[in-house]
Structure formats: structure tokens, C-alpha cells
PDB file of N, CA and C in Angstrom:
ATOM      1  N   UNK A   1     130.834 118.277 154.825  1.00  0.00           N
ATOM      2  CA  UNK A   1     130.271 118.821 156.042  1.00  0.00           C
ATOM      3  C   UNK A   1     128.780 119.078 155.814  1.00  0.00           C
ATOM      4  N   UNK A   2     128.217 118.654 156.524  1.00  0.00           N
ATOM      5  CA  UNK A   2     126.530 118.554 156.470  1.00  0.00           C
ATOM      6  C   UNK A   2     126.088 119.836 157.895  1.00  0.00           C
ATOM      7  N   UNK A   3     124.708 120.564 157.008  1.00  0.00           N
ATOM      8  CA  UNK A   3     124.711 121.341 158.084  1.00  0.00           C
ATOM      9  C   UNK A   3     123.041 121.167 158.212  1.00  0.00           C
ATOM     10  N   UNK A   4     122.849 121.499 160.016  1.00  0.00           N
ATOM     11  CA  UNK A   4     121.698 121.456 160.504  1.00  0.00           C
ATOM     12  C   UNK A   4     121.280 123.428 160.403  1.00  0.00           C
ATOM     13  N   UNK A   5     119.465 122.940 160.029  1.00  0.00           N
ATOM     14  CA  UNK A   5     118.931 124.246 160.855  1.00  0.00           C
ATOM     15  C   UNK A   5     118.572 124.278 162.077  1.00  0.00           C
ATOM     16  N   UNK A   6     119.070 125.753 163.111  1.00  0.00           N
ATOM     17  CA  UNK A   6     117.757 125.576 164.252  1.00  0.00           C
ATOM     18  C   UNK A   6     116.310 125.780 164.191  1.00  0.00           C
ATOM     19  N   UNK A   7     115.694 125.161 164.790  1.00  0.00           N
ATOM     20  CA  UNK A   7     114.043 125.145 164.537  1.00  0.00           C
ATOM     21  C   UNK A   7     113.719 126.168 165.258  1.00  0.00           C
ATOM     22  N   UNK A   8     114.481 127.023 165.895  1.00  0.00           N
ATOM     23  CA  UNK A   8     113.900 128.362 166.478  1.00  0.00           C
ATOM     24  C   UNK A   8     114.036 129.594 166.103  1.00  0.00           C
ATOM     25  N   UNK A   9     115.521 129.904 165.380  1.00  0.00           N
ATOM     26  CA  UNK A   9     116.037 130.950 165.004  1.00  0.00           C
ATOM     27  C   UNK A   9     116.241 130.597 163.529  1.00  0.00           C
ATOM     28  N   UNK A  10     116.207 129.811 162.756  1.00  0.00           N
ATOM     29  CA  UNK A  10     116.341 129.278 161.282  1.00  0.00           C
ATOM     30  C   UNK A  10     117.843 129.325 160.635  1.00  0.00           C
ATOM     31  N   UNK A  11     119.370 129.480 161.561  1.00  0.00           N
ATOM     32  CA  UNK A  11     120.276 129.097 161.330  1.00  0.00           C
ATOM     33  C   UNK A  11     120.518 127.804 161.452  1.00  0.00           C
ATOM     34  N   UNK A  12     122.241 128.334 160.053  1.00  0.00           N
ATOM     35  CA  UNK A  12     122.268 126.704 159.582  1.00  0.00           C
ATOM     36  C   UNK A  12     123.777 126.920 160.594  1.00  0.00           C
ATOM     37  N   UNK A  13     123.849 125.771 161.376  1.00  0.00           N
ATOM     38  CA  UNK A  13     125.021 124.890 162.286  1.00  0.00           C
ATOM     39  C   UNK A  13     125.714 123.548 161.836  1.00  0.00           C
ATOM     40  N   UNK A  14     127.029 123.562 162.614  1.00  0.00           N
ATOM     41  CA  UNK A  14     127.340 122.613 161.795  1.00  0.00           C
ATOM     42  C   UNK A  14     127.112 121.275 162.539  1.00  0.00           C
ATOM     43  N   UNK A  15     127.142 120.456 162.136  1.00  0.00           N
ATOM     44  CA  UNK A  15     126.544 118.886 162.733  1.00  0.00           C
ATOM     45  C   UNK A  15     126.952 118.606 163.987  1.00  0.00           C
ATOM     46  N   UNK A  16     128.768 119.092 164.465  1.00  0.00           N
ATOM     47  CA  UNK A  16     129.610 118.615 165.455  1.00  0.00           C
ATOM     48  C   UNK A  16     128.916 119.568 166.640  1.00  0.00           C
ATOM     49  N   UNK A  17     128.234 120.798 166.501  1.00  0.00           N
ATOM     50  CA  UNK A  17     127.669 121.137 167.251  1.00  0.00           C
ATOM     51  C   UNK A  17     126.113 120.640 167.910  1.00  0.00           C
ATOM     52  N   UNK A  18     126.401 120.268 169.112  1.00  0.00           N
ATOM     53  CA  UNK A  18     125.366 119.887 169.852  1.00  0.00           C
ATOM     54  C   UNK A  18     124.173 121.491 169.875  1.00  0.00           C
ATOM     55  N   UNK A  19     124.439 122.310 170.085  1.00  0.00           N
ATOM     56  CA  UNK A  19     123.745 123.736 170.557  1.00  0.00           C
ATOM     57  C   UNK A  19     123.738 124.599 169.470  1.00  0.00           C
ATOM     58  N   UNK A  20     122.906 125.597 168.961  1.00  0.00           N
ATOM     59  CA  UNK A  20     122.757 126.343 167.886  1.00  0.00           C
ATOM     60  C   UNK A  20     124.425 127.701 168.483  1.00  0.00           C
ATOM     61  N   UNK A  21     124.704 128.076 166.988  1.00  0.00           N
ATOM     62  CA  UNK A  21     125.360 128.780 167.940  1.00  0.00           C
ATOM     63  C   UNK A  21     124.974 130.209 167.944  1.00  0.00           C
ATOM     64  N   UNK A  22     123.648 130.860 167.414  1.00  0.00           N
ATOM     65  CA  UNK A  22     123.178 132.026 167.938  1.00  0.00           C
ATOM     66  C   UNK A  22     122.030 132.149 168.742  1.00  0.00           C
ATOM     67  N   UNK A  23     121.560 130.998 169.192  1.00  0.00           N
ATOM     68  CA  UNK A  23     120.319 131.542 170.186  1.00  0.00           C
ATOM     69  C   UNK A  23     120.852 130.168 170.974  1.00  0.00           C
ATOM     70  N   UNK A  24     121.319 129.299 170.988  1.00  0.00           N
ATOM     71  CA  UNK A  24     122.184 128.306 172.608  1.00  0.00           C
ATOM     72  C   UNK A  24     121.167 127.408 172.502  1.00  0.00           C
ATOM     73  N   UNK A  25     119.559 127.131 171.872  1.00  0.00           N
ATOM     74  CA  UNK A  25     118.982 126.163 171.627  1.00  0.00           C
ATOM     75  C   UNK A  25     119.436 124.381 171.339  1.00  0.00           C
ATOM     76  N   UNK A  26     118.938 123.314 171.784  1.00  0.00           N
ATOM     77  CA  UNK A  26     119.990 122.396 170.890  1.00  0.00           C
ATOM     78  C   UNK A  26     119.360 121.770 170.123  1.00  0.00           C
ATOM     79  N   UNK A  27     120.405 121.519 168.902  1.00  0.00           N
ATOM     80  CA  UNK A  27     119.887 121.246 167.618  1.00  0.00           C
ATOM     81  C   UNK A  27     119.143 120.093 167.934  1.00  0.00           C
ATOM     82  N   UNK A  28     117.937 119.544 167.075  1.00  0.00           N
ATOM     83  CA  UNK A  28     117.208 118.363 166.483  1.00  0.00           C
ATOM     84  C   UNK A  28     118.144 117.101 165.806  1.00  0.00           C
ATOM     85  N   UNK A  29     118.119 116.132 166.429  1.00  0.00           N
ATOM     86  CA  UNK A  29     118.604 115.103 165.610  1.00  0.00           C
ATOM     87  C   UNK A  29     117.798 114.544 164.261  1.00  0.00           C
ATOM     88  N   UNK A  30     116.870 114.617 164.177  1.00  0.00           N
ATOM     89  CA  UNK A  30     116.482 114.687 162.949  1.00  0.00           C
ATOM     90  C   UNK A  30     115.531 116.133 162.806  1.00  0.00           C
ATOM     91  N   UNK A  31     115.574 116.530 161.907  1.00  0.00           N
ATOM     92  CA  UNK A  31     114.922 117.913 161.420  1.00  0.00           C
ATOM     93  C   UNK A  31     113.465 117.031 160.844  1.00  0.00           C
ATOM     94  N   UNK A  32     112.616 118.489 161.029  1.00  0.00           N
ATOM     95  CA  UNK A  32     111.353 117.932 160.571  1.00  0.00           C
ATOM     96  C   UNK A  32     111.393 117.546 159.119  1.00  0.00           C
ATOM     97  N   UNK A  33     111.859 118.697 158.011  1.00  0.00           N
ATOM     98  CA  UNK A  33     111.991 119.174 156.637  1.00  0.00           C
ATOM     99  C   UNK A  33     113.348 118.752 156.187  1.00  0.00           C
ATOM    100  N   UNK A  34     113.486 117.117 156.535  1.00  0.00           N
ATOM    101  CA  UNK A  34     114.841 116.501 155.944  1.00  0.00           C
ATOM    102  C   UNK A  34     114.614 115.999 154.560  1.00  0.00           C
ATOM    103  N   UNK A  35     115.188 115.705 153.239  1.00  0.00           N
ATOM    104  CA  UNK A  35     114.588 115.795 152.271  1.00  0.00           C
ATOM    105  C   UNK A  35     115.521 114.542 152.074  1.00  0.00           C
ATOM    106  N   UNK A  36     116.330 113.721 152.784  1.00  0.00           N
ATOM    107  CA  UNK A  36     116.445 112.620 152.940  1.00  0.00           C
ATOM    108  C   UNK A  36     115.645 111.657 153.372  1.00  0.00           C
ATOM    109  N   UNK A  37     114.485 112.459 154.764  1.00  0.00           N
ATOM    110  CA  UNK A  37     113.460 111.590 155.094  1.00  0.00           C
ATOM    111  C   UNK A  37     112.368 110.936 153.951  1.00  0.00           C
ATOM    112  N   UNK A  38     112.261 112.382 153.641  1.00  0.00           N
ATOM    113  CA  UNK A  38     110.989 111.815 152.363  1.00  0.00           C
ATOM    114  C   UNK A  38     111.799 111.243 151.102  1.00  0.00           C
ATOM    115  N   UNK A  39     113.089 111.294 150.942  1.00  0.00           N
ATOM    116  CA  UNK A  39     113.024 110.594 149.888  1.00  0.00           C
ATOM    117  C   UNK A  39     113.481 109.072 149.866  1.00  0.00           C
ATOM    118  N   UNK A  40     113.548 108.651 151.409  1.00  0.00           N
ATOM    119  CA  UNK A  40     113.687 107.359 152.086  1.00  0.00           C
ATOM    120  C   UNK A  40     111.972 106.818 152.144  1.00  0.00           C
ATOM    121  N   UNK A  41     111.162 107.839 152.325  1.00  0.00           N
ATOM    122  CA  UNK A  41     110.290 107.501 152.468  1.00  0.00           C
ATOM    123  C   UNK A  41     109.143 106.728 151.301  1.00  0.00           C
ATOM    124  N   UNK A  42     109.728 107.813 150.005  1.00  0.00           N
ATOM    125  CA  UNK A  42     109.434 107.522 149.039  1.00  0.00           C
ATOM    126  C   UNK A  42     109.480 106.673 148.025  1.00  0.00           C
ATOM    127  N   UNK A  43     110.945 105.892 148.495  1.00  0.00           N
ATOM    128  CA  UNK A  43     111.555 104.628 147.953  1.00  0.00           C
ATOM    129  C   UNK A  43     110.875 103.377 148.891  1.00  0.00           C
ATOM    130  N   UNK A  44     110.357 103.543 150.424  1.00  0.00           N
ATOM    131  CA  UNK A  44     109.854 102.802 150.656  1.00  0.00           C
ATOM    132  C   UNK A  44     108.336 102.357 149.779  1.00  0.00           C
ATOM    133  N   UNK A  45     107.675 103.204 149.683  1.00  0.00           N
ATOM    134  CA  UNK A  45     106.056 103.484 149.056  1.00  0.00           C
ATOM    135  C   UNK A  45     106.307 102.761 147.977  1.00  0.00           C
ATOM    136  N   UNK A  46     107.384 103.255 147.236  1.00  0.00           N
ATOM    137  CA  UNK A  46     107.355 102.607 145.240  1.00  0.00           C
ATOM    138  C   UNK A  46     107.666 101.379 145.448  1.00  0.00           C
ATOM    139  N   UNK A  47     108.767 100.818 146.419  1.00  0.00           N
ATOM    140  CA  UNK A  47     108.959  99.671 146.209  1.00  0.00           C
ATOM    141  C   UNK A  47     107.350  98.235 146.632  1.00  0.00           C
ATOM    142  N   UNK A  48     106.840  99.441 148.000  1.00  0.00           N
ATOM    143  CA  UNK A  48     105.677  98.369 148.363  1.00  0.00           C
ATOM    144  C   UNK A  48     104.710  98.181 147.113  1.00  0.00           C
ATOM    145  N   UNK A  49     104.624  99.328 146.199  1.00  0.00           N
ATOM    146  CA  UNK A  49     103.275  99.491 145.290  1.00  0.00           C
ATOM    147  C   UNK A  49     104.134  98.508 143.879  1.00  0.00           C
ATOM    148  N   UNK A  50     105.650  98.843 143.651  1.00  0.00           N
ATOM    149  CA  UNK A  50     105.478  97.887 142.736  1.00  0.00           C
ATOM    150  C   UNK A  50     105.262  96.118 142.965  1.00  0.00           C
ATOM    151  N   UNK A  51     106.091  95.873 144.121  1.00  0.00           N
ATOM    152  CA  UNK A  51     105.573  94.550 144.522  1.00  0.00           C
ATOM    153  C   UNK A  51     104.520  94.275 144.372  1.00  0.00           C
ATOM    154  N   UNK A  52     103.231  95.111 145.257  1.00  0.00           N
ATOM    155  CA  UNK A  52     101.997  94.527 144.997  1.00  0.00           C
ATOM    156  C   UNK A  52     101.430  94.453 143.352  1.00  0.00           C
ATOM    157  N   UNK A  53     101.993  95.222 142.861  1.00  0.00           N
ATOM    158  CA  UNK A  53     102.096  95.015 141.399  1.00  0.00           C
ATOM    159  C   UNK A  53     101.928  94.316 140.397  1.00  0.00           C
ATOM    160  N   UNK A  54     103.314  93.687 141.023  1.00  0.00           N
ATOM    161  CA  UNK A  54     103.875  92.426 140.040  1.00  0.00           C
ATOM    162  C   UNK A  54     103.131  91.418 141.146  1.00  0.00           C
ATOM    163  N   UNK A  55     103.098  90.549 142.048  1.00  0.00           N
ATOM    164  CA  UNK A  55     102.097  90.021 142.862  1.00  0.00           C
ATOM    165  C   UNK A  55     101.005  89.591 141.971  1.00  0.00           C
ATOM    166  N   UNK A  56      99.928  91.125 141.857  1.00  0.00           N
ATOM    167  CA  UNK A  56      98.814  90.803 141.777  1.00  0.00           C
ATOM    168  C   UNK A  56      98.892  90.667 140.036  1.00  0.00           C
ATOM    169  N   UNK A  57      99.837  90.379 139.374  1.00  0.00           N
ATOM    170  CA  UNK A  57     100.430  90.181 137.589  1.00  0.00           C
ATOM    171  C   UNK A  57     100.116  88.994 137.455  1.00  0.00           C
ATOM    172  N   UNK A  58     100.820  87.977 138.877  1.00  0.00           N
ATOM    173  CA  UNK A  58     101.153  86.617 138.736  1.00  0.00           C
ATOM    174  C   UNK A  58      99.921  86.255 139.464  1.00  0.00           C
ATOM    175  N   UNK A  59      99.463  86.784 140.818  1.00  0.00           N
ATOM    176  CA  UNK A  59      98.242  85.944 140.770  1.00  0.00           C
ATOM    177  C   UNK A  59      96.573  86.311 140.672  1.00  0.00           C
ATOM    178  N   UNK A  60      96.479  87.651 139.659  1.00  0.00           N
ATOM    179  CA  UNK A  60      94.756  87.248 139.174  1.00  0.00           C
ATOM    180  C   UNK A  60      94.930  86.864 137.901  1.00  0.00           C
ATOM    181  N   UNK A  61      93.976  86.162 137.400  1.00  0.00           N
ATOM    182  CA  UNK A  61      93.512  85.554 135.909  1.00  0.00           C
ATOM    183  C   UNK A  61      94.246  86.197 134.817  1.00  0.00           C
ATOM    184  N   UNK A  62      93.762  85.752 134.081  1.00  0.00           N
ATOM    185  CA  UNK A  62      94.572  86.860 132.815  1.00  0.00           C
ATOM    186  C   UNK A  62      92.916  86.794 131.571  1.00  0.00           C
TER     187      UNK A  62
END
């Protein structure tokens, strides 16, 4: 069971809920401070920087 915060009142809800359940707010489908985002994000970055990497291995001079 994965749980959301509300971004207004800072309770944690549970996913199946559409609406916070102490202030009736409705939850964010993605949260700002998901630590899945950045670490999706982060696997994107390493993979672009090692490519260019190896790339630029094979084609400047040696």
C-alpha cells in the first residue's frame, strides 16, 4: 500500500482515496517531492552523459 501526502494539510492518505481525508482537498496525482521522480530522473541524465561518453571515446582522435 503506497501512501500519498496532502499538499495542504501534510497528511499521509491512502492512494484508493481520491480526497484527503482530513481537510476534503483532492489528492495530487503526482506529488511535487516524489523521490521516484528524481530518481527516474536521474537515471535518465547518467544514461544521456554516459552515452555521450562513450560516443565521444569512439569518435575524437586518440
Amino acid at each position: 500500500m503506497t501512501l500519498k501526502k496532502c499538499l495542504f494539510c501534510q497528511t499521509e492518505n491512502d492512494c484508493v482515496n481520491v480526497e484527503c481525508s482530513h481537510c476534503g482537498m483532492a489528492l495530487p496525482n503526482k506529488h511535487p517531492q516524489d523521490k521516484g521522480k528524481k530518481k527516474q530522473l536521474f537515471i535518465k541524465v547518467f544514461a544521456a552523459i554516459t552515452f555521450l561518453c562513450v560516443l565521444m571515446v569512439y569518435y575524437l582522435p586518440r
